[in-house]
PDB file of N, CA and C in Angstrom:
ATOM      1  N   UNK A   1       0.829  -1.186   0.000  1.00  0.00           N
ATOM      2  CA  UNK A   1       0.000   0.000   0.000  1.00  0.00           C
ATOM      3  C   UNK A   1       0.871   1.246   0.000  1.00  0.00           C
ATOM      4  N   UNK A   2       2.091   1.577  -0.648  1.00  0.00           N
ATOM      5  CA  UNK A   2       2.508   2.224  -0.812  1.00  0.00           C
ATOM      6  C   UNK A   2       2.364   3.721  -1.753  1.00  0.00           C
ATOM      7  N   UNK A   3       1.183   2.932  -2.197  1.00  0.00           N
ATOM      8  CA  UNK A   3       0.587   4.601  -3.352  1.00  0.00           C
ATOM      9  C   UNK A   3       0.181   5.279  -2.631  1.00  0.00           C
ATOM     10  N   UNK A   4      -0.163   5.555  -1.445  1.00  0.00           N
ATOM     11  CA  UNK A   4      -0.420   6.423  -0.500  1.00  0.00           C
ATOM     12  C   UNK A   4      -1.903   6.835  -0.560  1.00  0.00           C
ATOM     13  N   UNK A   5      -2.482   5.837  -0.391  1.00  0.00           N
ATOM     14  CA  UNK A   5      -4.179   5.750  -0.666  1.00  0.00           C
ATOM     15  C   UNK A   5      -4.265   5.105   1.084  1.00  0.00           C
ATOM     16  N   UNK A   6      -5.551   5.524   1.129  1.00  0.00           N
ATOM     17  CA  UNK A   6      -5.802   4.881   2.275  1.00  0.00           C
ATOM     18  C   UNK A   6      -6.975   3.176   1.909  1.00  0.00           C
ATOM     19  N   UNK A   7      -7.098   2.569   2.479  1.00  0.00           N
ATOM     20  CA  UNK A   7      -7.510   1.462   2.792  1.00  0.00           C
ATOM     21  C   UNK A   7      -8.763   1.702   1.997  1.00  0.00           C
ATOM     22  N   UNK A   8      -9.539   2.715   2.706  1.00  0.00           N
ATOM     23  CA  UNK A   8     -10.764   2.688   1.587  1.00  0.00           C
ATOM     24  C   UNK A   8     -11.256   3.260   0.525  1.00  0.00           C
ATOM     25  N   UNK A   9     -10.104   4.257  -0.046  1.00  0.00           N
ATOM     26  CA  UNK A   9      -9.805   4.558  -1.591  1.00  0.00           C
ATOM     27  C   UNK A   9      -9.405   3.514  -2.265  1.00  0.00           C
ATOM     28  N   UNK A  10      -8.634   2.448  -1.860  1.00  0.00           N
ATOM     29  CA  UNK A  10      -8.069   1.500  -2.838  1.00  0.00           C
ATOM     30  C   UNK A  10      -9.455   0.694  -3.032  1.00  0.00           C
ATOM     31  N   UNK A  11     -10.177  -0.371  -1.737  1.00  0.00           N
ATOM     32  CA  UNK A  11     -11.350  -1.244  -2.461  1.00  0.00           C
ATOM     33  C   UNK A  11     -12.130  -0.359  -3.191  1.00  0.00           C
ATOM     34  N   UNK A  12     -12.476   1.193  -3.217  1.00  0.00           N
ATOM     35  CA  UNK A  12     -13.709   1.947  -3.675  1.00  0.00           C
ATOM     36  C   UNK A  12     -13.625   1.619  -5.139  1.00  0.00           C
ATOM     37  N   UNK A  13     -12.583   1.797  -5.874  1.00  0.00           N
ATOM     38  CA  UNK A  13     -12.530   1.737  -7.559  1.00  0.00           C
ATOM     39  C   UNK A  13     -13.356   0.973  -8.037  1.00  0.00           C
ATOM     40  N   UNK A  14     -13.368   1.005  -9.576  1.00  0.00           N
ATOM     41  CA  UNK A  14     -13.836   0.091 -10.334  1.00  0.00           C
ATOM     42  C   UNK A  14     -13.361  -1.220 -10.122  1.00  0.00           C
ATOM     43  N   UNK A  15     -11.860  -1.546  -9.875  1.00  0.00           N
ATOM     44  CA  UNK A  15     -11.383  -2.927 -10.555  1.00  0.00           C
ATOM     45  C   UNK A  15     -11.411  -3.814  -8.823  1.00  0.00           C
ATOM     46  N   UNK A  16     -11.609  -4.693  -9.470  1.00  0.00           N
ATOM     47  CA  UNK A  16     -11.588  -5.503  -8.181  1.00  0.00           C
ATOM     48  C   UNK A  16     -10.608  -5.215  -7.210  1.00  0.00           C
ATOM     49  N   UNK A  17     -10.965  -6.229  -6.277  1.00  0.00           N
ATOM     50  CA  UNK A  17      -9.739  -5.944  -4.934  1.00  0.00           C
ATOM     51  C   UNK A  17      -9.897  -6.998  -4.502  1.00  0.00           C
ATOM     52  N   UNK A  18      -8.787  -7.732  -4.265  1.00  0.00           N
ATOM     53  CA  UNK A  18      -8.650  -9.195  -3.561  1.00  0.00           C
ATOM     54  C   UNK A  18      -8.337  -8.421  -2.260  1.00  0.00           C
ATOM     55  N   UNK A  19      -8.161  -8.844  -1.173  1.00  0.00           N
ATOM     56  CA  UNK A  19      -7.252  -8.771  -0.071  1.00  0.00           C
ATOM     57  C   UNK A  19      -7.342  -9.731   0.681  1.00  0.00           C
ATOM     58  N   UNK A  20      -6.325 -10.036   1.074  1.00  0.00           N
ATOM     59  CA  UNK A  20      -5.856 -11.260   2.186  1.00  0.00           C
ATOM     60  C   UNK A  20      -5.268 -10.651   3.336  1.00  0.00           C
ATOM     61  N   UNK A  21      -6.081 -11.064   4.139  1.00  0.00           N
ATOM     62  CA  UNK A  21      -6.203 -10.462   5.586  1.00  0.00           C
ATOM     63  C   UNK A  21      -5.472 -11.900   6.196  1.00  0.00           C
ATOM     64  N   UNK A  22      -3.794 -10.970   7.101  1.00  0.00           N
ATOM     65  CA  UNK A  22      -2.663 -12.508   6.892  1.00  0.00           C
ATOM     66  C   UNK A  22      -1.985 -11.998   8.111  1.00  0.00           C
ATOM     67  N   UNK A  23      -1.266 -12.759   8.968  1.00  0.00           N
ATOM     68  CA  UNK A  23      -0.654 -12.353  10.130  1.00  0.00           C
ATOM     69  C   UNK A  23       0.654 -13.279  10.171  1.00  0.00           C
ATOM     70  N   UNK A  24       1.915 -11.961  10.469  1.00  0.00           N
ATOM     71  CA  UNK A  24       3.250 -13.651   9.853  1.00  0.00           C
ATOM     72  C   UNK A  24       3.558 -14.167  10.475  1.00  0.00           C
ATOM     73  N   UNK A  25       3.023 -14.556  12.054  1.00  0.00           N
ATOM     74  CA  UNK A  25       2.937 -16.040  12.376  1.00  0.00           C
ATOM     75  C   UNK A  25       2.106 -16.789  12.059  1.00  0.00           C
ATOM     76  N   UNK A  26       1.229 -16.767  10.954  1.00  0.00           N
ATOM     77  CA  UNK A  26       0.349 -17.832  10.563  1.00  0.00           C
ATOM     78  C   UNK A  26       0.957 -18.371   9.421  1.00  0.00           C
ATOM     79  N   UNK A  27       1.252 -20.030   9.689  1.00  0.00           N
ATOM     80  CA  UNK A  27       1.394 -21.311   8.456  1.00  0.00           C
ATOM     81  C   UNK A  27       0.916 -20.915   6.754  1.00  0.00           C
ATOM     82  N   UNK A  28      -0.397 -21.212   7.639  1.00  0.00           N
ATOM     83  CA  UNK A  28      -1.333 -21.275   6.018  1.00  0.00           C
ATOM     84  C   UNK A  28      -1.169 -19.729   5.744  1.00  0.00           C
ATOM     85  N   UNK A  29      -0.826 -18.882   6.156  1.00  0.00           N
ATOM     86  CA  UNK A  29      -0.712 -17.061   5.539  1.00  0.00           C
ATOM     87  C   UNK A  29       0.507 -17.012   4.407  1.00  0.00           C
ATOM     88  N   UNK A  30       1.531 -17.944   5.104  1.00  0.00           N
ATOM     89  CA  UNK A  30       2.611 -18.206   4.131  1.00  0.00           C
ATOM     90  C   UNK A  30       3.006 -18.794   3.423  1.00  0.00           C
ATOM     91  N   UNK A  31       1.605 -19.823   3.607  1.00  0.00           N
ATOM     92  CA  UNK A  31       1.651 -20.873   1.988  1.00  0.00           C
ATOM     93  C   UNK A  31       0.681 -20.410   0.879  1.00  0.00           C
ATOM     94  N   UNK A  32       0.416 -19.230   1.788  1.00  0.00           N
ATOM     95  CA  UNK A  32      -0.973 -18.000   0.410  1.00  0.00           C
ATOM     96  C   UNK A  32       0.043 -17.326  -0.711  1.00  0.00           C
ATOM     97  N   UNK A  33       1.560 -17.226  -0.043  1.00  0.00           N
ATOM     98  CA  UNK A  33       1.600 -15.790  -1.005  1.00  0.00           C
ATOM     99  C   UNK A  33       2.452 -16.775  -2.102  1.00  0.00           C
ATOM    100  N   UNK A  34       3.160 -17.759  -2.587  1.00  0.00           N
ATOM    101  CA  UNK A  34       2.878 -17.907  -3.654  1.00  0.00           C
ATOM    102  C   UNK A  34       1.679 -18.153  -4.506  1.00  0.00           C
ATOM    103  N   UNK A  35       0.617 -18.553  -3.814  1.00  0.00           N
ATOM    104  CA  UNK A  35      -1.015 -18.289  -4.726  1.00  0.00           C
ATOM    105  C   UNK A  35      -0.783 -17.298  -4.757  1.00  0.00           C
ATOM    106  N   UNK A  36      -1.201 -16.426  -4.279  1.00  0.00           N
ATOM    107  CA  UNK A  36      -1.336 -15.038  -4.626  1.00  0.00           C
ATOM    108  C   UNK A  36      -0.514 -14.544  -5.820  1.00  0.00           C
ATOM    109  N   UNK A  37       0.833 -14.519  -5.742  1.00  0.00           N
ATOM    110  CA  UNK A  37       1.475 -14.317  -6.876  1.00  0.00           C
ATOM    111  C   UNK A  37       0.994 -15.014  -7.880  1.00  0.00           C
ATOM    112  N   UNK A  38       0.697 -16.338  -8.233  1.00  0.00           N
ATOM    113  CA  UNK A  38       0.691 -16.749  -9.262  1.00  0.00           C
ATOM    114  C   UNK A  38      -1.103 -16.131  -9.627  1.00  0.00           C
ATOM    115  N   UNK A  39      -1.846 -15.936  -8.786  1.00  0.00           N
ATOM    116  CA  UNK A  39      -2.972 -15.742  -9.334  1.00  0.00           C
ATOM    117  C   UNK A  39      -2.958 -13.804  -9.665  1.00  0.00           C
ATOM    118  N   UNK A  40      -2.181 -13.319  -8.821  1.00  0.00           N
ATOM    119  CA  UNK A  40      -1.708 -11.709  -9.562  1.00  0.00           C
ATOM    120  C   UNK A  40      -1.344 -11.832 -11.297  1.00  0.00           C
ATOM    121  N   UNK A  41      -0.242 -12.950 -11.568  1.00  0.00           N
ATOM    122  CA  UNK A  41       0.436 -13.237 -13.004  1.00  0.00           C
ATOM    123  C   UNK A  41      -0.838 -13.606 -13.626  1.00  0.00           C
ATOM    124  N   UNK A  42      -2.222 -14.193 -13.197  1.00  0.00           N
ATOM    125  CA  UNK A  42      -3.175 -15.072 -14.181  1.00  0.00           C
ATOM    126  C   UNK A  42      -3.981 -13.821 -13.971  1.00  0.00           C
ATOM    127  N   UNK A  43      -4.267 -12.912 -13.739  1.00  0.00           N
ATOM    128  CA  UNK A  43      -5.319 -11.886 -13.724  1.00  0.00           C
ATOM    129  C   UNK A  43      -4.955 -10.930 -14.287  1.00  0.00           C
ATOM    130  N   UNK A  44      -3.563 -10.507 -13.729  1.00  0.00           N
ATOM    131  CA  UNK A  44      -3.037  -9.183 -14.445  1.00  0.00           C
ATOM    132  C   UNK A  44      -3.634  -7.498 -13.995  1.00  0.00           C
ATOM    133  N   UNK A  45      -4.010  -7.255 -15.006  1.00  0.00           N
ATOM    134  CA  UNK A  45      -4.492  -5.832 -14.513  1.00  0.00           C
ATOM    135  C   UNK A  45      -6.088  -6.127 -14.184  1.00  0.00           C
ATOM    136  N   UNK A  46      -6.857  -7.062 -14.248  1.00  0.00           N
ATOM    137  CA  UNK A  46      -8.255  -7.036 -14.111  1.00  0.00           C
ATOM    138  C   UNK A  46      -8.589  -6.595 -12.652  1.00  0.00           C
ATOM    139  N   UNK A  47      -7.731  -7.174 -11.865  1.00  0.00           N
ATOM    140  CA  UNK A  47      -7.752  -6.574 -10.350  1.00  0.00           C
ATOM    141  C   UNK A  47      -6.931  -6.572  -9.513  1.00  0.00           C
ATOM    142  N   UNK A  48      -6.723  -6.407  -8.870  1.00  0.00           N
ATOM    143  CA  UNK A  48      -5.335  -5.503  -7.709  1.00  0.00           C
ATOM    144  C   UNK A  48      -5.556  -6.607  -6.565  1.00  0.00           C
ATOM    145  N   UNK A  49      -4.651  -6.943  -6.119  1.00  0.00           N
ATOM    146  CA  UNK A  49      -4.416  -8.031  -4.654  1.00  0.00           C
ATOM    147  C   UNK A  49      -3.303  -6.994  -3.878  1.00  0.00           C
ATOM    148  N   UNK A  50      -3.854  -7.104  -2.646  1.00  0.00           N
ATOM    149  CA  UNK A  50      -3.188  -6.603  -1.123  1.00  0.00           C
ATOM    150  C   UNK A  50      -3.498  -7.372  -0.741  1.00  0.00           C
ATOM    151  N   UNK A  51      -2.138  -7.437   0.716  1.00  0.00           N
ATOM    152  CA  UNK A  51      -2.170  -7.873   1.954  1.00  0.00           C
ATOM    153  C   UNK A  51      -2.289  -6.862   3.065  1.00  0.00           C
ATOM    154  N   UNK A  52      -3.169  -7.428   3.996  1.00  0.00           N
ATOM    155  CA  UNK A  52      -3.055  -6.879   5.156  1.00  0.00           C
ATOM    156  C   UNK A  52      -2.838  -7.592   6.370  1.00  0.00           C
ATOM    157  N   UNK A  53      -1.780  -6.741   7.269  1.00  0.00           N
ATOM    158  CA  UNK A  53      -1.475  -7.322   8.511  1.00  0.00           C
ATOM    159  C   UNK A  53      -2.455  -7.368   9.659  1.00  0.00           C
ATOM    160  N   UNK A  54      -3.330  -8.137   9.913  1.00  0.00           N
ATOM    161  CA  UNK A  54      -4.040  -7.910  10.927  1.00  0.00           C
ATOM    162  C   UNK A  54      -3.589  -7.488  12.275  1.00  0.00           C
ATOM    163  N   UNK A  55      -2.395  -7.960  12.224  1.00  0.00           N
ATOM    164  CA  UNK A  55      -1.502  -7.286  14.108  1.00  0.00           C
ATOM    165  C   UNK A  55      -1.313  -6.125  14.045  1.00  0.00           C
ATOM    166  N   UNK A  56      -1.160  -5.179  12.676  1.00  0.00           N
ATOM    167  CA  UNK A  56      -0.579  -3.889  12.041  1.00  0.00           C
ATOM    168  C   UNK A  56      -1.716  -3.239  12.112  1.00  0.00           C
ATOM    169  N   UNK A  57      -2.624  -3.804  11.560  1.00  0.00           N
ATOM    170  CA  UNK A  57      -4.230  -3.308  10.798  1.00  0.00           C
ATOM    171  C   UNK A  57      -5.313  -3.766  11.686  1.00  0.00           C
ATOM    172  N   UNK A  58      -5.553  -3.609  12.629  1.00  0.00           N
ATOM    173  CA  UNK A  58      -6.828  -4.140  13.853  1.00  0.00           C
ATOM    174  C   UNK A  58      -7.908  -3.819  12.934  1.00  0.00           C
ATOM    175  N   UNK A  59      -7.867  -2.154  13.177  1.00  0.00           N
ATOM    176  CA  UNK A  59      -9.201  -1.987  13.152  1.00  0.00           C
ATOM    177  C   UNK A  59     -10.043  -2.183  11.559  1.00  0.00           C
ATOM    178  N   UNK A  60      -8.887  -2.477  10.825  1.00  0.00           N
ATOM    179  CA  UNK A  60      -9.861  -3.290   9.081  1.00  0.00           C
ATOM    180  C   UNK A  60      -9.975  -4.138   9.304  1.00  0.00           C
ATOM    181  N   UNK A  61      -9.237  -5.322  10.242  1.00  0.00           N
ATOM    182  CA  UNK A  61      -9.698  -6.901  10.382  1.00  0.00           C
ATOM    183  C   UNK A  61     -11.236  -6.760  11.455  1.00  0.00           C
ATOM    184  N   UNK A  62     -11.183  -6.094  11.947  1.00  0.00           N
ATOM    185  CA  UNK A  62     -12.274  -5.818  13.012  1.00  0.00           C
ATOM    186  C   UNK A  62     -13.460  -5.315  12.106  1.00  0.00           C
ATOM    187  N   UNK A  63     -13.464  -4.431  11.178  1.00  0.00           N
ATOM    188  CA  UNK A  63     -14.558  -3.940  10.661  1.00  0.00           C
ATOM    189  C   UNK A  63     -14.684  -4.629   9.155  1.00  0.00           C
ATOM    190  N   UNK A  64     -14.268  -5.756   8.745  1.00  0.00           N
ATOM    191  CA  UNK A  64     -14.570  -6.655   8.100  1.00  0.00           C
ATOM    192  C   UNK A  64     -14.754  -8.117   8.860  1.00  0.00           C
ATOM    193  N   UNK A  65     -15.049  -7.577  10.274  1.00  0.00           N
ATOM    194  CA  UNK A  65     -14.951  -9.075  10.919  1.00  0.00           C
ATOM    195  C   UNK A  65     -14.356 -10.524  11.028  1.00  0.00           C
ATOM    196  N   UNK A  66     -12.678  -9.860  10.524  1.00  0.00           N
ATOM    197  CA  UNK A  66     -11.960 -11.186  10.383  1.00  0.00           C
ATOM    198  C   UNK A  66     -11.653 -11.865  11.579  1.00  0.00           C
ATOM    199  N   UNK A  67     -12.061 -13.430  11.596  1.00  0.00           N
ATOM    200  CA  UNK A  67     -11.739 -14.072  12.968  1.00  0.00           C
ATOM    201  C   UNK A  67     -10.648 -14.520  13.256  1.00  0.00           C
ATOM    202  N   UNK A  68     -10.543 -15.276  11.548  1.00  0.00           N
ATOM    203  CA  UNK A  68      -9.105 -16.500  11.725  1.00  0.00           C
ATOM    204  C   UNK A  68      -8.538 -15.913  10.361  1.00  0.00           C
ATOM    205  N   UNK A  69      -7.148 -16.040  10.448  1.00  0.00           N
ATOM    206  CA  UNK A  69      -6.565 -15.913   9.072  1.00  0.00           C
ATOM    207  C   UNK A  69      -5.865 -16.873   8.167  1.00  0.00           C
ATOM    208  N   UNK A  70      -5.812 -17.339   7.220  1.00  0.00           N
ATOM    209  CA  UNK A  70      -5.821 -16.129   6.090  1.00  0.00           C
ATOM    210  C   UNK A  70      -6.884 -16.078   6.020  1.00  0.00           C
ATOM    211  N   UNK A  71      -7.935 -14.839   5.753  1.00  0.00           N
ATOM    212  CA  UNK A  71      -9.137 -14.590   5.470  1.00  0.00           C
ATOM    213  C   UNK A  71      -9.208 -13.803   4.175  1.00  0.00           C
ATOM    214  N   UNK A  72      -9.727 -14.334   3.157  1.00  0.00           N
ATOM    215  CA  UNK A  72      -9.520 -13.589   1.830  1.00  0.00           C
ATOM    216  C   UNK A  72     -11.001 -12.774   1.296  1.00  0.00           C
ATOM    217  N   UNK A  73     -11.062 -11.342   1.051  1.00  0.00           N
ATOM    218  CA  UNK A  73     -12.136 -10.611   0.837  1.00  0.00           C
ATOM    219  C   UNK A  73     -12.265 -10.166  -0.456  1.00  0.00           C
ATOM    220  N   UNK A  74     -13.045 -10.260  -1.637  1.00  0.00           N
ATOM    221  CA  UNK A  74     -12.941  -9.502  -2.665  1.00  0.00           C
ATOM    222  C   UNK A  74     -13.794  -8.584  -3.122  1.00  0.00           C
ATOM    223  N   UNK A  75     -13.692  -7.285  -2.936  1.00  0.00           N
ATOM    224  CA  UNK A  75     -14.155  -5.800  -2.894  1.00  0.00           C
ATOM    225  C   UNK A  75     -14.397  -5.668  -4.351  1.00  0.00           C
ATOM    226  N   UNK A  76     -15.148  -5.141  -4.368  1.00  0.00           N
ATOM    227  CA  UNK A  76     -15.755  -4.074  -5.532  1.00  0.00           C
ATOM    228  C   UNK A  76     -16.720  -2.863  -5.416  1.00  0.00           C
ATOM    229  N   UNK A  77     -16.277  -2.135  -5.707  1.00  0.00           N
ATOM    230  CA  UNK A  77     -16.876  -1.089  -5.052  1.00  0.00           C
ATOM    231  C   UNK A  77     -16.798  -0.390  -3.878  1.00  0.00           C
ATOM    232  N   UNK A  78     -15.828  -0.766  -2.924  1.00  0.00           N
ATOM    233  CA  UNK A  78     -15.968  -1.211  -1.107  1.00  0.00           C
ATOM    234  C   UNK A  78     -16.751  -1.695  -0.953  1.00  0.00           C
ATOM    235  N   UNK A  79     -17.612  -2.834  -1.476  1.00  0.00           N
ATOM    236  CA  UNK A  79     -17.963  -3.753  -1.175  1.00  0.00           C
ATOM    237  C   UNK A  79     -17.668  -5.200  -1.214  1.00  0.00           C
ATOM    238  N   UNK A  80     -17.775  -5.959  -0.123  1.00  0.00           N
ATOM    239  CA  UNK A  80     -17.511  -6.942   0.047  1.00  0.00           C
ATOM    240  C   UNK A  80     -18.464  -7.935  -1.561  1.00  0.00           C
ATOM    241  N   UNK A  81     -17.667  -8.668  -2.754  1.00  0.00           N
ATOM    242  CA  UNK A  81     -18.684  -9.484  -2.971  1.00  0.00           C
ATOM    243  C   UNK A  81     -18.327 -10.866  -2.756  1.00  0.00           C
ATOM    244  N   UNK A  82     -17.481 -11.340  -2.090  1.00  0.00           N
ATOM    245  CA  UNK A  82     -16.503 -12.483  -2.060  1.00  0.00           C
ATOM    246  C   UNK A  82     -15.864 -12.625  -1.113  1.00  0.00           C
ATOM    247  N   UNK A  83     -15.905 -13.832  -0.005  1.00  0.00           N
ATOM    248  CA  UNK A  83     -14.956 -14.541   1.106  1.00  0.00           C
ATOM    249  C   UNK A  83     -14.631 -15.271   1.533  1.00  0.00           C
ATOM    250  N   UNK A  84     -13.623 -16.034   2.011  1.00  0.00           N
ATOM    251  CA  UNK A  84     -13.441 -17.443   2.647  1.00  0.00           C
ATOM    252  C   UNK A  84     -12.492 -16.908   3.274  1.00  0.00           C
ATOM    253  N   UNK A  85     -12.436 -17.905   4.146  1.00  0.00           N
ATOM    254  CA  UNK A  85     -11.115 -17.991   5.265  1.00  0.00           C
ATOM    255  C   UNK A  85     -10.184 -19.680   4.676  1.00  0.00           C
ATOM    256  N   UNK A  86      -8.893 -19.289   4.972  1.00  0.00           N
ATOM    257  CA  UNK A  86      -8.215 -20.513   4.600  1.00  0.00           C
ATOM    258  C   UNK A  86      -7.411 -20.303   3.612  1.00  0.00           C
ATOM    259  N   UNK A  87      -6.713 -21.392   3.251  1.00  0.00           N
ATOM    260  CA  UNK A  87      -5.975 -21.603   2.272  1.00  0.00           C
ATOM    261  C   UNK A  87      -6.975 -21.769   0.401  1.00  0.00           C
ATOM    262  N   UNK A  88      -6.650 -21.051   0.063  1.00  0.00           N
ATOM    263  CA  UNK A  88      -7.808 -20.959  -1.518  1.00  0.00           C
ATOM    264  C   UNK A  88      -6.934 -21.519  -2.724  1.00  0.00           C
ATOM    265  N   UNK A  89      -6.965 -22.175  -3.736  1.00  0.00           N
ATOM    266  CA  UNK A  89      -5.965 -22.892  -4.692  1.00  0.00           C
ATOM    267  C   UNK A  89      -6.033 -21.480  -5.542  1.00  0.00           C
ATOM    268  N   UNK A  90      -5.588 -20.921  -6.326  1.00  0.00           N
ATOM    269  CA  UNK A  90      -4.773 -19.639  -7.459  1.00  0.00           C
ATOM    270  C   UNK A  90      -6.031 -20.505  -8.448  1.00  0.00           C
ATOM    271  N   UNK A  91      -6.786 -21.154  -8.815  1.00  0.00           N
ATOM    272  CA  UNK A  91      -7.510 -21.735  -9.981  1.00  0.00           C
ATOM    273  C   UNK A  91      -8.586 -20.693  -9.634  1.00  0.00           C
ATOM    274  N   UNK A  92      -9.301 -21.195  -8.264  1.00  0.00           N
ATOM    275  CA  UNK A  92     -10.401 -20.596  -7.574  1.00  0.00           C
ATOM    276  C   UNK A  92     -10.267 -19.355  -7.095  1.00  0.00           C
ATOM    277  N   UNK A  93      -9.398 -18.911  -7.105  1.00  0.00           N
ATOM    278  CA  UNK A  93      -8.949 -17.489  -6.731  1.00  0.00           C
ATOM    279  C   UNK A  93      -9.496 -16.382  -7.929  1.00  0.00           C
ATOM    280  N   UNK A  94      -8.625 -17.429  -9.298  1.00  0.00           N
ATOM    281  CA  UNK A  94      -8.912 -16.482 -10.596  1.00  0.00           C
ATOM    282  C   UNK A  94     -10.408 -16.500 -11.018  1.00  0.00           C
ATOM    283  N   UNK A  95     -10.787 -17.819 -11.342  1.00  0.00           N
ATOM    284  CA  UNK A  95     -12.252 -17.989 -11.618  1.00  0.00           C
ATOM    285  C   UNK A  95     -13.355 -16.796 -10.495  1.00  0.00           C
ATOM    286  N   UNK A  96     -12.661 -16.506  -9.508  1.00  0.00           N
ATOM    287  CA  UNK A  96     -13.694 -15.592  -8.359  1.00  0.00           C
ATOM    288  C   UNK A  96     -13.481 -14.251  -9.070  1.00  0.00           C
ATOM    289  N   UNK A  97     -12.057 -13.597  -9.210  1.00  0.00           N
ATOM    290  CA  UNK A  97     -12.154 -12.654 -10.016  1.00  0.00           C
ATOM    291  C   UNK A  97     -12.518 -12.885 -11.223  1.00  0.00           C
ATOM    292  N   UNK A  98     -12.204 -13.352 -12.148  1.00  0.00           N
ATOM    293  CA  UNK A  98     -12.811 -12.873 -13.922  1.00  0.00           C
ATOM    294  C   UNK A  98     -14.295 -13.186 -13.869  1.00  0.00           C
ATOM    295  N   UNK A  99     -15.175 -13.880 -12.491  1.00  0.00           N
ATOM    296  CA  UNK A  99     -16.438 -13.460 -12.419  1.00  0.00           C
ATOM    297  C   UNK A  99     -17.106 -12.217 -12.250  1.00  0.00           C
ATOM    298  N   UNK A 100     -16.035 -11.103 -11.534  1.00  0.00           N
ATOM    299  CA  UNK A 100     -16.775 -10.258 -10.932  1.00  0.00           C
ATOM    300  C   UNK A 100     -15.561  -9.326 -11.612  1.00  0.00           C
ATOM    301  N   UNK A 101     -14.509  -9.250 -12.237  1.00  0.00           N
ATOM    302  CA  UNK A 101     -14.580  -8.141 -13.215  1.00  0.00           C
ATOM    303  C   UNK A 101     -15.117  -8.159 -14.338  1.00  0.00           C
ATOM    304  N   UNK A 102     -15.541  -9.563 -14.743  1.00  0.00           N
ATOM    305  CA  UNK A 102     -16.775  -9.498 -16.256  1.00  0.00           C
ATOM    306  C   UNK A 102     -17.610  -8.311 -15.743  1.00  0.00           C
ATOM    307  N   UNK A 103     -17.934  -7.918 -14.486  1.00  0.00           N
ATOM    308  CA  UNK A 103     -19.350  -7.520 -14.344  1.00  0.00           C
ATOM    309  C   UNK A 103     -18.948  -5.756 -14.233  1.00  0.00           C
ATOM    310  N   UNK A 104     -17.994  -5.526 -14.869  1.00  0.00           N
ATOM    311  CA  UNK A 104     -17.482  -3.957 -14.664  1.00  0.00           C
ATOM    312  C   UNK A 104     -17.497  -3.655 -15.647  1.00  0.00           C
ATOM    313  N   UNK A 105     -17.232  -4.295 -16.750  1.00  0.00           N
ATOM    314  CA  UNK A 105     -16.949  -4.167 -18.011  1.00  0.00           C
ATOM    315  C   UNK A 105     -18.246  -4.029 -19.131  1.00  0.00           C
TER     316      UNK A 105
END
């Protein structure tokens, strides 16, 4: 998050927003981010993936009600249209986005 947007300028846009809500003592948080990468390379520009630190970031894990992590959210609009908690395979990751940026386009 270095463009210097805050948290809820980035989900507001048009293009999707993955985020993975991840804490780095969690296992399964660190067997996400090669998915993640590889499903960033299979999407491309259709939508934008962040991480967030929940130990860093309370009060977004709190006001998206994250319990357990990895908890993965996908925004459009700032809205929530997409979530699971857990480990997600990069197949199901992509298929969740190119559902819901078809719908921008």
């Amino acid at each position: 998050m270095s463009s210097g947007k805050s948290f809820s300028e980035i989900i507001s846009g048009e293009q999707p927003v993955l985020v993975d809500f991840y804490a780095t003592w969690c296992g399964p948080c660190q067997m996400m981010q090669p998915i993640l990468q590889e499903t960033a390379a299979k999407v491309g520009p259709k939508a934008k993936i962040i991480k967030i630190d929940v130990d860093k970031n309370p009060l977004a894990a709190s006001k998206f009600q994250v319990r357990g992590v990895p908890t993965l959210i996908l925004f459009q609009h700032g809205k929530p249209v997409w979530r699971q908690s857990g480990v997600v395979p990069a197949h199901q990751l992509v298929q969740v986005i190119d559902r819901h940026a078809v719908e921008t386009v």
